[in-house]
N, C-alpha and C. Protein backbone atom coordinates (compact mmCIF):
# COMPACT_ATOMS: atom_id res chain seq x y z
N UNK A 1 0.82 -1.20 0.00
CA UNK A 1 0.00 0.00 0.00
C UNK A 1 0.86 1.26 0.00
N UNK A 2 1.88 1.11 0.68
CA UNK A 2 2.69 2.52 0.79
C UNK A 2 3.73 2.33 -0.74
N UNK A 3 3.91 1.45 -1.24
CA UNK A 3 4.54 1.66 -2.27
C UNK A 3 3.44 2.11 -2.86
N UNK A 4 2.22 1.98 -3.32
CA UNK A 4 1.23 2.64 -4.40
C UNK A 4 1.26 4.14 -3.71
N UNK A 5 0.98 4.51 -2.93
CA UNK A 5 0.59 5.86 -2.92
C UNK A 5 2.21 6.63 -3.06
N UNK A 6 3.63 5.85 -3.01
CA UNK A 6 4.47 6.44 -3.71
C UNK A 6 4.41 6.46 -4.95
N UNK A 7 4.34 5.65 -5.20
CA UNK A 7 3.93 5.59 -6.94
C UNK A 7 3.06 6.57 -7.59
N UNK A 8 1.89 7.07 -6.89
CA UNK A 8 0.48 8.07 -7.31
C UNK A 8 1.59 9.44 -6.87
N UNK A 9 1.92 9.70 -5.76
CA UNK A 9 2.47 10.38 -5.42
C UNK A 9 3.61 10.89 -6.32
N UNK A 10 4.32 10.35 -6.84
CA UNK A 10 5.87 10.39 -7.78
C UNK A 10 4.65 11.09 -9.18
N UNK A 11 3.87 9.92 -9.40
CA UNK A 11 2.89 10.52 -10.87
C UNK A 11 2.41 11.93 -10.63
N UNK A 12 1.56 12.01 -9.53
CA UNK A 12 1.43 13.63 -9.68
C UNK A 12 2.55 14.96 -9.70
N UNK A 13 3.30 14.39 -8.98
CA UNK A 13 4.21 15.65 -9.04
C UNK A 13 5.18 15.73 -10.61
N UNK A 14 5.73 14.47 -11.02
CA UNK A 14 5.71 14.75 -12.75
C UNK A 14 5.14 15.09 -13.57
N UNK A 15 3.89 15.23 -13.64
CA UNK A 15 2.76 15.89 -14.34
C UNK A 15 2.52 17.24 -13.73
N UNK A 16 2.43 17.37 -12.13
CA UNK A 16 2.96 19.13 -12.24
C UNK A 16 3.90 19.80 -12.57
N UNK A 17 5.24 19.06 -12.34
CA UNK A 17 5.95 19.51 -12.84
C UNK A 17 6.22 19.60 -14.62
N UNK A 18 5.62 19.00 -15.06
CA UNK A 18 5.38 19.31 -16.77
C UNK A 18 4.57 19.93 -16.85
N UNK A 19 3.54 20.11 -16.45
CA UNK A 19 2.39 21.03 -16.49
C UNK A 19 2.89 22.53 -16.28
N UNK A 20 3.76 22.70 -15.52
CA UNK A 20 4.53 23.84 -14.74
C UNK A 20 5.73 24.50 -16.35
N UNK A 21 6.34 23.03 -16.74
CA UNK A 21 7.38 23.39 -17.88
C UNK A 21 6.64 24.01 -19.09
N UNK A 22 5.46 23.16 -19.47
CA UNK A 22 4.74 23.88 -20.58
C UNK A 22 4.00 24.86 -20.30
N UNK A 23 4.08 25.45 -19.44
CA UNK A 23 3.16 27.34 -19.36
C UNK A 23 4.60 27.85 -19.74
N UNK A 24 3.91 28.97 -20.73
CA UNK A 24 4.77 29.88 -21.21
C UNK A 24 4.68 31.06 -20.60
N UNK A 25 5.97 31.43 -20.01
CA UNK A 25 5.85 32.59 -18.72
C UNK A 25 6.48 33.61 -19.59
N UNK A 26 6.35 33.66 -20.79
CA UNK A 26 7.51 34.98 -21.98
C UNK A 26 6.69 35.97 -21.44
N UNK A 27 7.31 37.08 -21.69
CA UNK A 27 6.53 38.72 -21.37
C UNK A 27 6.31 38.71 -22.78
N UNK A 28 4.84 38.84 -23.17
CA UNK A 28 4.80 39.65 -24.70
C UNK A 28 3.72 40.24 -24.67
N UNK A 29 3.68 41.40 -25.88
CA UNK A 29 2.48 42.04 -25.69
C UNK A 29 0.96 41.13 -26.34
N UNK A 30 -0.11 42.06 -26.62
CA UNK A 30 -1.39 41.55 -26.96
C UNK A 30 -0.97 41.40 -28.40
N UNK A 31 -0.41 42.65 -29.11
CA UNK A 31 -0.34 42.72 -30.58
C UNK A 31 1.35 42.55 -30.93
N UNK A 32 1.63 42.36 -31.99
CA UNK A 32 3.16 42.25 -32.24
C UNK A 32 3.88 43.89 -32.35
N UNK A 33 4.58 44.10 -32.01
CA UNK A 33 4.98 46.02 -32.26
C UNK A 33 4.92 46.47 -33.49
N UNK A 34 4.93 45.68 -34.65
CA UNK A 34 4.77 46.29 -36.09
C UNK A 34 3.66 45.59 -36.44
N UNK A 35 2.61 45.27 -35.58
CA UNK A 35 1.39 45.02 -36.39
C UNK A 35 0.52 46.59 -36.73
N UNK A 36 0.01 46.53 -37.88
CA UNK A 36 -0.23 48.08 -38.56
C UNK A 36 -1.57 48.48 -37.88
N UNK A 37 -2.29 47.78 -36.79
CA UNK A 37 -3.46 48.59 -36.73
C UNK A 37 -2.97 48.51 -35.40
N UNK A 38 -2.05 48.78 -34.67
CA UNK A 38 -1.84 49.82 -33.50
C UNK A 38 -1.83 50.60 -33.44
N UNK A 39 -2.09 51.52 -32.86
CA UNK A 39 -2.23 52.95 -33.07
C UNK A 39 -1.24 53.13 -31.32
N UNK A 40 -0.03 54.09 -31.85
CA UNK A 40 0.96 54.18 -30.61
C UNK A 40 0.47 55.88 -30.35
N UNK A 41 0.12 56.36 -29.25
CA UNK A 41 -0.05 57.73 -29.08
C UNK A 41 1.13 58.42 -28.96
N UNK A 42 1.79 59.17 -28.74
CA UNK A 42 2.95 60.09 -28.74
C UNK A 42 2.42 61.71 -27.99
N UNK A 43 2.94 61.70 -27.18
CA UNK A 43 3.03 63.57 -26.53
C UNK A 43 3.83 64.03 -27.06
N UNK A 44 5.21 63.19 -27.82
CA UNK A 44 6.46 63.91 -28.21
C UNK A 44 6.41 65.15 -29.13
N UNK A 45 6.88 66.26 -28.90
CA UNK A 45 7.03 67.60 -30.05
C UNK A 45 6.99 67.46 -31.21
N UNK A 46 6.50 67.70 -32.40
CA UNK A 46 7.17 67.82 -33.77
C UNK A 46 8.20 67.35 -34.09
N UNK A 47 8.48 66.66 -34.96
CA UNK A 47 9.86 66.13 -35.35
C UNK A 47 11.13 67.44 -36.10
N UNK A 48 9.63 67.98 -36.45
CA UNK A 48 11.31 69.60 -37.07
C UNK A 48 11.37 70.34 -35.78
N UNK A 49 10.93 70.40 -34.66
CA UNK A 49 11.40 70.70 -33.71
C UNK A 49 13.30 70.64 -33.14
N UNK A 50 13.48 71.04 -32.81
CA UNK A 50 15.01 70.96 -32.79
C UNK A 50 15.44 70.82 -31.11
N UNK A 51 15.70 69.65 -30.25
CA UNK A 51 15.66 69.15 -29.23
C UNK A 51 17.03 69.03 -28.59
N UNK A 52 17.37 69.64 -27.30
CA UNK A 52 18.66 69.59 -26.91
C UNK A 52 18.60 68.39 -26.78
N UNK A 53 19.96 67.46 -26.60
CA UNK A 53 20.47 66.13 -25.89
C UNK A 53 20.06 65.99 -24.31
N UNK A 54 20.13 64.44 -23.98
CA UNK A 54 19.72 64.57 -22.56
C UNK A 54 20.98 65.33 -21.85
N UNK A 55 21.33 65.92 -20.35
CA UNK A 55 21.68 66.39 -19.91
C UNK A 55 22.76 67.89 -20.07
N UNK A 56 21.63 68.06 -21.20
CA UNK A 56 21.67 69.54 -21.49
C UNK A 56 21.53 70.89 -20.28
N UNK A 57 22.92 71.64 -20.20
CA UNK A 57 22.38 72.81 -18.56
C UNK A 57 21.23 73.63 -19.77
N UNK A 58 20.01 73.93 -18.76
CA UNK A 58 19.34 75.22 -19.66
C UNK A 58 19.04 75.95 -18.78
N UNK A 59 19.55 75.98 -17.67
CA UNK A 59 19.24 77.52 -17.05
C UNK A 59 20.14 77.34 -15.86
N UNK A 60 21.11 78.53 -15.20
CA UNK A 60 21.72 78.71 -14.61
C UNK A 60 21.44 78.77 -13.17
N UNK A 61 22.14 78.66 -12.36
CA UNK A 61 21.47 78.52 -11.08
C UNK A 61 21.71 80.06 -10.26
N UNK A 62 19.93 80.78 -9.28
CA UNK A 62 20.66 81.85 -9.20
C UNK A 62 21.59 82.08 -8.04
N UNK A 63 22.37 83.25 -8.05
CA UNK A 63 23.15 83.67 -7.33
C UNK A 63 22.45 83.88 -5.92
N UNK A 64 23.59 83.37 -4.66
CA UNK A 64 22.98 83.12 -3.52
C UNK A 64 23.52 82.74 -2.66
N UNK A 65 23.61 82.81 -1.40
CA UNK A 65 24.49 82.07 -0.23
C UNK A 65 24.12 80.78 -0.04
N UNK A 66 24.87 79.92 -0.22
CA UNK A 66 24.60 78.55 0.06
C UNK A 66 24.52 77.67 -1.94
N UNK A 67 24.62 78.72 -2.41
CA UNK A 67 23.84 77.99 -3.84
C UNK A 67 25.67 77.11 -4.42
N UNK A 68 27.12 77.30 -3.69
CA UNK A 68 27.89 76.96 -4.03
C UNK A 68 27.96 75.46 -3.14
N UNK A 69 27.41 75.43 -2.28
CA UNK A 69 26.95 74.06 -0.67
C UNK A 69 26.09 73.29 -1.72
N UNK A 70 25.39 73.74 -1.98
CA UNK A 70 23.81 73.07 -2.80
C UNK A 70 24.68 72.24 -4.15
N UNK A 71 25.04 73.24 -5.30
CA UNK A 71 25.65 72.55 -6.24
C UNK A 71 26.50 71.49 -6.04
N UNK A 72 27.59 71.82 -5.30
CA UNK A 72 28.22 70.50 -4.56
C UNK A 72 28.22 69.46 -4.15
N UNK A 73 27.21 69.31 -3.02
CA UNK A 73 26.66 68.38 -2.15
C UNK A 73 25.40 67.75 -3.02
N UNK A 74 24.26 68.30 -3.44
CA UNK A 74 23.29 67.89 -3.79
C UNK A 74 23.43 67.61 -5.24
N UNK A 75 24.41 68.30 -6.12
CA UNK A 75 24.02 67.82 -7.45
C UNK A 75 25.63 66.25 -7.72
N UNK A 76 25.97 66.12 -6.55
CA UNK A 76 26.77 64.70 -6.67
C UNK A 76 26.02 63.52 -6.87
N UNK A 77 24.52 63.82 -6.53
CA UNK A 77 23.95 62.71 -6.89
C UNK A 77 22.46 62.95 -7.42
N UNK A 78 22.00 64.04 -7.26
CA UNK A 78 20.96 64.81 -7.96
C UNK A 78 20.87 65.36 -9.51
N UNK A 79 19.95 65.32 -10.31
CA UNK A 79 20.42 66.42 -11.08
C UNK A 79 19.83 67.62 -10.89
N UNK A 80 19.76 68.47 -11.07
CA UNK A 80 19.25 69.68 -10.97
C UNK A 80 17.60 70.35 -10.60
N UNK A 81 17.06 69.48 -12.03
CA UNK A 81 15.79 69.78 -12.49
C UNK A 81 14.65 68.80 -10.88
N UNK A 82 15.40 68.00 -10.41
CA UNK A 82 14.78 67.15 -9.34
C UNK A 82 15.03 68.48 -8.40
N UNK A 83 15.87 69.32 -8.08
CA UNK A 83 15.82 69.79 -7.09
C UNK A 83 14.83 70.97 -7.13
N UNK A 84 14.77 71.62 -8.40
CA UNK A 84 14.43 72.72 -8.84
C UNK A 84 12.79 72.47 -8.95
N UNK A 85 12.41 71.41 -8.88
CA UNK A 85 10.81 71.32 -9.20
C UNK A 85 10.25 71.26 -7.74
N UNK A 86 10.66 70.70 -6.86
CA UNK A 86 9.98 71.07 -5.43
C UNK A 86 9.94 72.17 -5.12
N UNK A 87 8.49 72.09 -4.13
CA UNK A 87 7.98 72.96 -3.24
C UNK A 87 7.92 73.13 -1.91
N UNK A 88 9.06 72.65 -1.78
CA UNK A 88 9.39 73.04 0.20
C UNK A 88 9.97 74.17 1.17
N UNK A 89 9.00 74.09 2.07
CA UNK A 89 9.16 75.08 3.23
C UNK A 89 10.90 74.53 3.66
N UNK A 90 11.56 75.72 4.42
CA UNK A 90 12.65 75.82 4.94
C UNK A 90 12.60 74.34 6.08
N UNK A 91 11.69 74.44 6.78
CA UNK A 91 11.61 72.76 7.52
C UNK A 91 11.72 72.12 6.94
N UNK A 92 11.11 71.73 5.89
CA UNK A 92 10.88 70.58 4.94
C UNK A 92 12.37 70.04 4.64
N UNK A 93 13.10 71.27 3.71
CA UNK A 93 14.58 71.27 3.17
C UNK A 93 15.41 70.89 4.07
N UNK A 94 15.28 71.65 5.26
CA UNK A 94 16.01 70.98 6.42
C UNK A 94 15.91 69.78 6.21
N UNK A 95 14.86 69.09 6.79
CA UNK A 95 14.48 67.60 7.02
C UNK A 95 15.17 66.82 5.58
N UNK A 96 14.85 67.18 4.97
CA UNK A 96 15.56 66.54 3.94
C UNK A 96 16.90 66.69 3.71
N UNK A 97 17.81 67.54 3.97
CA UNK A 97 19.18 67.60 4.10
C UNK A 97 19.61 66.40 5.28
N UNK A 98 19.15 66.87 6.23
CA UNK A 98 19.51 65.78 7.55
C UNK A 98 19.25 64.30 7.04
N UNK A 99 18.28 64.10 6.20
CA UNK A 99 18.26 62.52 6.01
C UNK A 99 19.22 62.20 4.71
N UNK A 100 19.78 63.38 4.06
CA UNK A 100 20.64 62.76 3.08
C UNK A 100 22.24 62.73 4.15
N UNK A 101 22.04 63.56 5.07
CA UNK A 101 23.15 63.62 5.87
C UNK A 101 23.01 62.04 6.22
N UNK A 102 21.95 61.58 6.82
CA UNK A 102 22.29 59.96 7.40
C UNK A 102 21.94 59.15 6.27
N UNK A 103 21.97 59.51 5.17
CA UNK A 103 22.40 58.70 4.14
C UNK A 103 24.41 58.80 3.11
N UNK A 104 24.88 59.16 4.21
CA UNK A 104 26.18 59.70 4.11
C UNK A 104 26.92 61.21 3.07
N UNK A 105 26.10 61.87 3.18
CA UNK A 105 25.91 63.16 2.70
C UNK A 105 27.22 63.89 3.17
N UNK A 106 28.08 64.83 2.96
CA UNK A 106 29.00 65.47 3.91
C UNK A 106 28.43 66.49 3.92
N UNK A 107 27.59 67.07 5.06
CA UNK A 107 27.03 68.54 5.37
C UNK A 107 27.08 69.00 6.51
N UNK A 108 27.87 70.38 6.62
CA UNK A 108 28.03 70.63 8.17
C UNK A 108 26.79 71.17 8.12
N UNK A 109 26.45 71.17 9.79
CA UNK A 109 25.52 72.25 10.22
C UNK A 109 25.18 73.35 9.68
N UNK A 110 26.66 74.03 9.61
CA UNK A 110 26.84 75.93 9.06
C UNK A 110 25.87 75.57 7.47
N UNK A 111 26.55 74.55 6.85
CA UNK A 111 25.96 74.47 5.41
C UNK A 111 24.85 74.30 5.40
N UNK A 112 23.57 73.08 6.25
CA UNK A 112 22.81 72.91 6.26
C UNK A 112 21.96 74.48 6.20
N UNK A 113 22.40 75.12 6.80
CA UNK A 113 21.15 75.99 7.45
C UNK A 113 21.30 76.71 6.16
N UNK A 114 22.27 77.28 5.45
CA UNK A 114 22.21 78.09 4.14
C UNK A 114 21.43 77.34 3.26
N UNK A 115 22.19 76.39 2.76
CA UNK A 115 21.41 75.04 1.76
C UNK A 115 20.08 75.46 1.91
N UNK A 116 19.63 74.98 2.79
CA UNK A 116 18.19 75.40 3.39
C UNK A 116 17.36 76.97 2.93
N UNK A 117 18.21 78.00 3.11
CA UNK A 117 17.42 79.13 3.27
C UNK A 117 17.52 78.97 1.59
N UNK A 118 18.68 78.73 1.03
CA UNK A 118 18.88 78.77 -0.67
C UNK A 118 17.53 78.21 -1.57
N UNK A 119 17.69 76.98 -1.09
CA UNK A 119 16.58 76.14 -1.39
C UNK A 119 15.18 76.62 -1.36
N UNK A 120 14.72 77.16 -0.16
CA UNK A 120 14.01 77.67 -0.32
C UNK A 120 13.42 79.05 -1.08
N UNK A 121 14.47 80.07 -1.46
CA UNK A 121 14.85 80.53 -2.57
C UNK A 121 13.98 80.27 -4.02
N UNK A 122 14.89 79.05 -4.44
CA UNK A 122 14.65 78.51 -5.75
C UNK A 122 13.83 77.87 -5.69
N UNK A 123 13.45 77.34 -4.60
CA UNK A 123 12.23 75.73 -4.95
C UNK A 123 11.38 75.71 -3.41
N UNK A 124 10.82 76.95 -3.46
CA UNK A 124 10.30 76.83 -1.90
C UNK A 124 8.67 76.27 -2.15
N UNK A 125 7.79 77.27 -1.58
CA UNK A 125 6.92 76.75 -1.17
C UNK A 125 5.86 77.37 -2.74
N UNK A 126 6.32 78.63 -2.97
CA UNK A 126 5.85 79.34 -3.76
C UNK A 126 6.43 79.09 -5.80
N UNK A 127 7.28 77.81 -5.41
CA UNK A 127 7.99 78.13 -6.78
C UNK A 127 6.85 77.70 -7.95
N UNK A 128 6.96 78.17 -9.32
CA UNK A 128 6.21 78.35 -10.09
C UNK A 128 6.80 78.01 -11.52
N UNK A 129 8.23 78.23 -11.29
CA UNK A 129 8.87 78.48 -12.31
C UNK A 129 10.21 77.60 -12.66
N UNK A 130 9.53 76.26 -12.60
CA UNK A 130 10.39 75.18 -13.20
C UNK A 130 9.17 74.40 -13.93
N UNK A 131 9.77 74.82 -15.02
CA UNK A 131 9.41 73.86 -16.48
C UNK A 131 9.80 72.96 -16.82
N UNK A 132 9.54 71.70 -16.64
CA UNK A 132 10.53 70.12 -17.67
C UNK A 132 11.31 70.44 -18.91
N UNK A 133 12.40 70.38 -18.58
CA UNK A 133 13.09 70.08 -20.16
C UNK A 133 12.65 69.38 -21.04
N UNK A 134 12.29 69.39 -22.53
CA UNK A 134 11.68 68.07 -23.48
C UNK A 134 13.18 67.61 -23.83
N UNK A 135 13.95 66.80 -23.75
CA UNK A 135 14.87 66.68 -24.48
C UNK A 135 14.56 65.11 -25.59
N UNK A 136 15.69 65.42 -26.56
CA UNK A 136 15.48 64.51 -27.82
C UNK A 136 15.47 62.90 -27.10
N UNK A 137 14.80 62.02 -27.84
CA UNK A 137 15.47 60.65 -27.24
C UNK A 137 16.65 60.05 -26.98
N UNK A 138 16.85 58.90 -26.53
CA UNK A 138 18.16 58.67 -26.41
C UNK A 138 18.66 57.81 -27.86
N UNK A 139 18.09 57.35 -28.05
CA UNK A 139 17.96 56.35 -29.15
C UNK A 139 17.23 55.52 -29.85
N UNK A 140 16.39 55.51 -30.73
CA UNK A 140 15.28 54.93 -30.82
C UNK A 140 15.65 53.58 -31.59
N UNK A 141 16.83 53.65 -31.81
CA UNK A 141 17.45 52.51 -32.30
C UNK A 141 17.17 51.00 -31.26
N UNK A 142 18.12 51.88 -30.24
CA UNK A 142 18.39 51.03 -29.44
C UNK A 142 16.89 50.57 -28.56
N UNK A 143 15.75 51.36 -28.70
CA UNK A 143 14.94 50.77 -28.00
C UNK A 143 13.83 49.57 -28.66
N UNK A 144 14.11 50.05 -30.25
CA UNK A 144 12.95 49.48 -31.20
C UNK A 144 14.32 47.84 -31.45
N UNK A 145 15.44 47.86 -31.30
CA UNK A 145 16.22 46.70 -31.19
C UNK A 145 15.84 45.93 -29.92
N UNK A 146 15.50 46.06 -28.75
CA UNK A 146 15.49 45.82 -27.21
C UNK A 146 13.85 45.54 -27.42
N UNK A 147 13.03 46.16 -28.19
CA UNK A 147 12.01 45.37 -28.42
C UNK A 147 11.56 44.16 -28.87
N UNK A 148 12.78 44.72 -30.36
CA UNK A 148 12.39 43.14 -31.56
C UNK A 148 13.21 42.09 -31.09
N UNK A 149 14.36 42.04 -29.55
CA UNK A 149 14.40 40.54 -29.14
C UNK A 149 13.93 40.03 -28.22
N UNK A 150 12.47 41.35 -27.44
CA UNK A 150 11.64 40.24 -26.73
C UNK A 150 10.56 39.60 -27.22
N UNK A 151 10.76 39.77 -28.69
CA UNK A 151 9.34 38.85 -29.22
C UNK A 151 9.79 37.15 -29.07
């Protein structure tokens, strides 16, 4: 008796386990990417549009105490446009300096508190005036290639 229910036992789990091998777990889409009745939407600009490269500077940073602390410290791992689009109060900036500080940040005190008033400056509570860069793609080569070998 205990050899049969090894036996039933051994059978089911080979059949789940084939059952398991033949599902096809591929990522693919519903339609193929060059099937012609997709319709792909696009926000992208005009193509005669004329598009800087990615990490293009387009606007200067303004003049300010602390704005030489800020560039330093924050754009080592920031880029710019991340800093420039928030809306935080002088607490806020604080708070957020201190946790990049215990994320190994080098910021003295003295710096913190400028950083801070700077920040709030450019990207406080009131800012209005950061626009997204559109920049050109990176490559459409490389993405329409990275497509056609997950079919």
């Amino acid at each position: 008796m205990i050899g049969l229910c090894a036996r039933v036992l051994r059978l089911w789990f080979v059949l789940i386990v084939s059952g398991i091998a033949s599902i096809d777990v591929g990522c693919r889409s519903a339609a193929p990417i060059d099937a012609p009745d997709v319709n792909v939407r696009s926000s992208a600009p005009p193509a005669t549009q004329s598009l800087p490269q990615p990490g293009t500077v387009t606007a200067a940073w303004p003049p300010g105490g602390g704005m030489d602390a800020v560039r330093s410290r924050c754009m080592a791992c920031h880029e710019p446009a991340m800093l420039r689009q928030q809306r935080l109060t002088a607490q806020q900036w604080t708070v957020e300096i201190e946790k990049m500080q215990g994320w190994g940040a080098q910021v003295s005190n003295d710096d913190k508190t400028q950083m801070a008033s700077y920040l709030v400056t450019i990207a406080g509570p009131d800012n209005t005036r950061f626009t997204p860069a559109i920049v050109a793609p990176v490559s459409t080569e490389r993405s329409t290639r990275n497509a056609a070998e997950q079919r």
